[in-house]
Protein backbone atom coordinates (compact mmCIF):
# COMPACT_ATOMS: atom_id res chain seq x y z
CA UNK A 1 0.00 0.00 0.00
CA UNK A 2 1.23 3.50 -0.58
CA UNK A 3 0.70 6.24 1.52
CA UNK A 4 1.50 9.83 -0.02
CA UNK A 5 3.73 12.27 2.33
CA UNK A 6 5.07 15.51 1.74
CA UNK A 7 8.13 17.21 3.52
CA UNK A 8 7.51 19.44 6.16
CA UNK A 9 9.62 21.93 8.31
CA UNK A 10 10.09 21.49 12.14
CA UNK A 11 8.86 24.39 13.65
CA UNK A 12 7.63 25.94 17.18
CA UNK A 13 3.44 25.77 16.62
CA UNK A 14 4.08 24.41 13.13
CA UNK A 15 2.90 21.07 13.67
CA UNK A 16 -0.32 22.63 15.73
CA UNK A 17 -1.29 23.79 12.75
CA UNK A 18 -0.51 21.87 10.25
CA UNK A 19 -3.17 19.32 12.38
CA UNK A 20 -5.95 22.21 11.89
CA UNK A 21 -5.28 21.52 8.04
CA UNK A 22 -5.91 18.21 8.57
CA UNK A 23 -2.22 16.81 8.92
CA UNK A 24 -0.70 14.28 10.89
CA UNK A 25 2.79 15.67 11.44
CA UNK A 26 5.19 12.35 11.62
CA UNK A 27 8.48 11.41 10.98
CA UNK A 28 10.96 8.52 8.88
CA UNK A 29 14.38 7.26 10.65
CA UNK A 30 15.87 3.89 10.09
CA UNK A 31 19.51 2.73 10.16
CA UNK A 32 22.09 5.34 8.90
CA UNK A 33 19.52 7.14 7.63
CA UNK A 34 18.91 10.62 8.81
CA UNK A 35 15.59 11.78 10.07
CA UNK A 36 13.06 12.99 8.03
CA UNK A 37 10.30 14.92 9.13
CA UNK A 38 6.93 14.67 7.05
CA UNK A 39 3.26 15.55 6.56
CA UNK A 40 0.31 13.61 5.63
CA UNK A 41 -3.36 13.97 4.72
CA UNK A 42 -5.05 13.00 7.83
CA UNK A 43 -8.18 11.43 5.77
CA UNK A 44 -5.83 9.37 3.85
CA UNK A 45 -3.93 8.00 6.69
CA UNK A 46 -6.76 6.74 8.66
CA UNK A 47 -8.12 5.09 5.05
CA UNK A 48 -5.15 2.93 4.85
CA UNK A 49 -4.55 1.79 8.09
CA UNK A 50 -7.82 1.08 8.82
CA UNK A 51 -7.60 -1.62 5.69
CA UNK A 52 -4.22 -2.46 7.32
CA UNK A 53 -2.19 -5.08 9.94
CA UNK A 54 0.27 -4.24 12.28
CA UNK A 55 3.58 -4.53 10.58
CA UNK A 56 2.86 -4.38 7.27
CA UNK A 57 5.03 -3.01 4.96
CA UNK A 58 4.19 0.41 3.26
CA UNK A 59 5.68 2.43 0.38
CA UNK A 60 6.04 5.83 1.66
CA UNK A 61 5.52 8.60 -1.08
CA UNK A 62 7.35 11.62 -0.28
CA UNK A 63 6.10 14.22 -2.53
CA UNK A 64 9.58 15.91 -4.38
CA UNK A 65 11.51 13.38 -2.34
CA UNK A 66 11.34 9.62 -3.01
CA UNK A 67 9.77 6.72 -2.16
CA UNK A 68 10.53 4.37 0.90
CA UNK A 69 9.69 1.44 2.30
CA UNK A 70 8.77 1.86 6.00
CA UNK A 71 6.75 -0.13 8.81
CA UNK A 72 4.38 1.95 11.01
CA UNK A 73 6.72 2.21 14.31
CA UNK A 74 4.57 4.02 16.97
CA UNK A 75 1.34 6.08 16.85
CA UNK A 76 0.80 8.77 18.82
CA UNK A 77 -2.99 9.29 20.03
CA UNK A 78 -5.28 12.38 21.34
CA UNK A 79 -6.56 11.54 24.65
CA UNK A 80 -9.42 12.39 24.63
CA UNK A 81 -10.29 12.36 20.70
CA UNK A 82 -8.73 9.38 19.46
CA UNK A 83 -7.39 11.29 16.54
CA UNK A 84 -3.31 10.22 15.53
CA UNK A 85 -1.02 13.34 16.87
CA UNK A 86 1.94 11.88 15.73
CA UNK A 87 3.15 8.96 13.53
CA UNK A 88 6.73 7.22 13.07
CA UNK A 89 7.78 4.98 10.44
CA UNK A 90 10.81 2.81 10.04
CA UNK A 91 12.48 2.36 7.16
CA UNK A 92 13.68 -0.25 6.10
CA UNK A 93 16.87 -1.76 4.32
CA UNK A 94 17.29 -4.81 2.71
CA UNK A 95 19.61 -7.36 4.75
CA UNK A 96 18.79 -4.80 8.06
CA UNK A 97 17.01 -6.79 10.74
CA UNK A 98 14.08 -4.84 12.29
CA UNK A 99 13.08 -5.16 16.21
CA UNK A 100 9.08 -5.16 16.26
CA UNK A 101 6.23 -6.31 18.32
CA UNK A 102 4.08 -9.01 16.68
CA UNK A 103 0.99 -10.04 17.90
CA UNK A 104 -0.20 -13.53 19.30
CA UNK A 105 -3.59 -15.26 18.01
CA UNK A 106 -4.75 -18.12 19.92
CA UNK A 107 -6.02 -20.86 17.56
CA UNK A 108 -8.80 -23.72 18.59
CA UNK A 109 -10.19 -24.54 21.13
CA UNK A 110 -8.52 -25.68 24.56
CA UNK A 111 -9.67 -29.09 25.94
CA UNK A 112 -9.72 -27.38 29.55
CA UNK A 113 -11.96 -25.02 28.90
CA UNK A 114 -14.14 -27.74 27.74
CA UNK A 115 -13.79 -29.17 31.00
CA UNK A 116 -14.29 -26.06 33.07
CA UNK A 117 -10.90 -23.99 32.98
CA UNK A 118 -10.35 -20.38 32.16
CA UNK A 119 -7.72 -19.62 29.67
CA UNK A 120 -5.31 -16.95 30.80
CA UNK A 121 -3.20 -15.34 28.30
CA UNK A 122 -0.84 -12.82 30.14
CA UNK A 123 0.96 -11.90 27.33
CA UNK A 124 -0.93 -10.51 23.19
CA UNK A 125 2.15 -9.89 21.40
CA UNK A 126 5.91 -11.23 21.82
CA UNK A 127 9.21 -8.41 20.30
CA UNK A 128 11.27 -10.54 17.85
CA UNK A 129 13.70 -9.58 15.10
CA UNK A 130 13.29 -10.17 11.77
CA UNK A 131 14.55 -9.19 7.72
CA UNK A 132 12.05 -6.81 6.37
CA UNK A 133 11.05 -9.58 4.24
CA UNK A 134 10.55 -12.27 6.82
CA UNK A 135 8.44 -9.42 9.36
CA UNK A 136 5.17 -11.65 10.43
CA UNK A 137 2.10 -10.25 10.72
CA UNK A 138 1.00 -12.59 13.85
CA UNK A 139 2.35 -15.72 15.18
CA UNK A 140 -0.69 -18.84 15.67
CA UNK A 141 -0.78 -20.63 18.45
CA UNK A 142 -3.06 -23.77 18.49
CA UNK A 143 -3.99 -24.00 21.86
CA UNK A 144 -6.36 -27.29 20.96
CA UNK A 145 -4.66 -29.98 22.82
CA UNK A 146 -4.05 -27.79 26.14
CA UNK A 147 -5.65 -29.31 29.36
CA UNK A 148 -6.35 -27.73 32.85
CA UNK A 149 -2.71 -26.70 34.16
CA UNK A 150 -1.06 -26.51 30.63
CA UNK A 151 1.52 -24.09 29.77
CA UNK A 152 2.64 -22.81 26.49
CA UNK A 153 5.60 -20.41 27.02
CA UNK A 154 7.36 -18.26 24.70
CA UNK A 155 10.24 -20.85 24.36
CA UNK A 156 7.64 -23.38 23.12
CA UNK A 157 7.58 -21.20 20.11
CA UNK A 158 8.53 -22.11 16.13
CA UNK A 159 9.82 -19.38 14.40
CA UNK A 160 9.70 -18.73 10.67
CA UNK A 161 13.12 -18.53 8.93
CA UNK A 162 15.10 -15.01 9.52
CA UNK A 163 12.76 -14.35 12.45
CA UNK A 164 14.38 -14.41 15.87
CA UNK A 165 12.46 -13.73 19.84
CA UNK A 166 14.08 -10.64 21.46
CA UNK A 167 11.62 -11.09 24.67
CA UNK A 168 12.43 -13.11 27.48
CA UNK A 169 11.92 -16.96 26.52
CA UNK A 170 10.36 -17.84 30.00
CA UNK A 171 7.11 -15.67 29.74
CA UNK A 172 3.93 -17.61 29.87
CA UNK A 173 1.98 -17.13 26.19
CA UNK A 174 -0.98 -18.83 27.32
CA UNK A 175 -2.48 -21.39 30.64
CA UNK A 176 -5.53 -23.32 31.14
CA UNK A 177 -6.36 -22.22 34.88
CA UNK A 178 -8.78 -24.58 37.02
CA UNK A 179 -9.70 -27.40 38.75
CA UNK A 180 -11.15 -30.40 36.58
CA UNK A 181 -14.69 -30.58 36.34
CA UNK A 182 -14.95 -34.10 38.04
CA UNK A 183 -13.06 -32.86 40.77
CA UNK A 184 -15.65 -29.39 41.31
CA UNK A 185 -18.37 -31.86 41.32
CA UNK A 186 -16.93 -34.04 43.86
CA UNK A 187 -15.73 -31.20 46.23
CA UNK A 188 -20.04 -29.72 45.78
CA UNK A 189 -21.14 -33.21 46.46
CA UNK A 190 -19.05 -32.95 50.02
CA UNK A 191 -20.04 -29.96 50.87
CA UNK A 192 -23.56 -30.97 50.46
CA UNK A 193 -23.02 -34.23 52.81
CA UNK A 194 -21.33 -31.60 55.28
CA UNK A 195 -24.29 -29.51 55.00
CA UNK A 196 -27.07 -32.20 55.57
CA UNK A 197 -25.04 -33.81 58.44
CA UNK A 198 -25.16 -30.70 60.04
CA UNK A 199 -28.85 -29.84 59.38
CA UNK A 200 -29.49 -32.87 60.97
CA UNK A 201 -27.60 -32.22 63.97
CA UNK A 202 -29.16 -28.36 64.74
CA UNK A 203 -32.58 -29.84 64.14
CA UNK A 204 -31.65 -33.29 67.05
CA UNK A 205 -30.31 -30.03 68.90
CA UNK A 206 -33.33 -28.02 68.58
C-alpha cells in the first residue's frame, strides 16, 4: 500500500497547525539514515490503516523526495479524541534486521476449557527480530490440545526462517487455569453431605 507524504519543516506551533489543516505531522528514521520529518493527509492516513495489519510493509511517497519502504513504528494518540497526533515509520533496508512487536492469536479450542478452565493469556504480542522480508504479521498458536494446568511459554515457540524472539523466553503465552470438572463436582457433592449432616444435627439439637 502506498501512503502519499510531503516534507515538512520542524517548527515551534508548526505542527499545531498543520493538524488544523488536517495533517498528521510524523516522521521517517531507520539505520544510517537521517531523520526525516513529514506531513500527511489526515483522511488518507486513517483510510489505509484502517484496511491495514500491524507490521505491514508500506511504500512511503514523499512528494519531491522519493519513495521508501517503512513499517508503522509508533502512533501517537489524542486523549481524549482518538485522533493520531503523531506517527513514526521505520524504514527499512534490505539485509537490516528490524526489532518489532508481533501479535499472538490463539487458535482452537482448549480441551480445559471444555472441562471447566479459564484460559489466561498474560501476554498478546511477543518483540522478535526479523529481515524486512521475513516481518510476520501474527504468530498462531493452536492452543487445541491444552488441558487444565497446561503451559505454552514463549520458548515453546517455532519461528519462521530469519525471524528471531528478542523477549524473554520464559514468559507464559498462554495457561488453562482450574480445577477439573470431576473434581468441582466431587468437592459440591461434600459440601452438600457436610451440610445435611449438620442440618441434621441443629434440628436433634433443637
Amino acid at each position: 500500500m502506498i501512503i502519499p507524504a510531503e516534507v515538512r519543516e520542524v517548527k515551534p506551533k508548526l505542527a499545531r497547525k498543520l493538524r488544523r489543516e488536517g495533517k498528521v505531522p510524523g516522521v521517517i528514521y531507520g539505520a544510517n539514515f537521517e531523520n526525516k520529518h513529514i506531513a500527511l493527509d489526515k483522511s488518507k492516513l486513517m483510510s489505509i490503516l484502517r484496511k491495514s495489519n500491524r507490521n505491514d510493509v508500506f511504500e512511503l511517497d514523499v512528494k519531491g523526495d522519493e519513495k521508501y519502504e517503512v513499517v508503522v513504528k509508533s502512533i501517537q494518540w489524542h486523549p481524549v479524541t482518538d485522533e493520531i497526533v503523531h506517527i513514526d515509520f521505520y524504514k527499512l533496508t534490505k539485509g537490516q534486521p528490524i526489532t518489532v512487536d508481533v501479535p499472538i492469536k490463539l487458535v482452537g479450542e482448549a480441551k480445559g476449557v471444555k472441562l471447566g478452565g479459564d484460559l489466561y493469556q498474560p501476554r498478546k504480542s511477543i518483540t522478535v527480530v526479523a529481515l524486512p522480508e521475513a516481518i510476520p504479521k501474527e504468530i498462531e498458536v493452536d492452543i487445541s490440545d491444552l488441558d487444565i494446568g497446561d503451559v505454552i511459554h514463549v520458548f515453546d515457540l517455532e519461528m519462521p526462517e530469519g525471524v528471531k524472539i528478542k523477549s524473554s523466553k520464559n514468559y507464559t503465552l498462554v495457561a488453562i487455569v482450574g480445577k477439573v470438572k470431576e473434581e468441582t463436582e466431587e468437592a459440591e457433592e461434600e459440601l452438600e453431605e457436610v451440610t445435611e449432616e449438620e442440618e441434621k444435627q441443629e434440628a436433634t439439637e433443637g
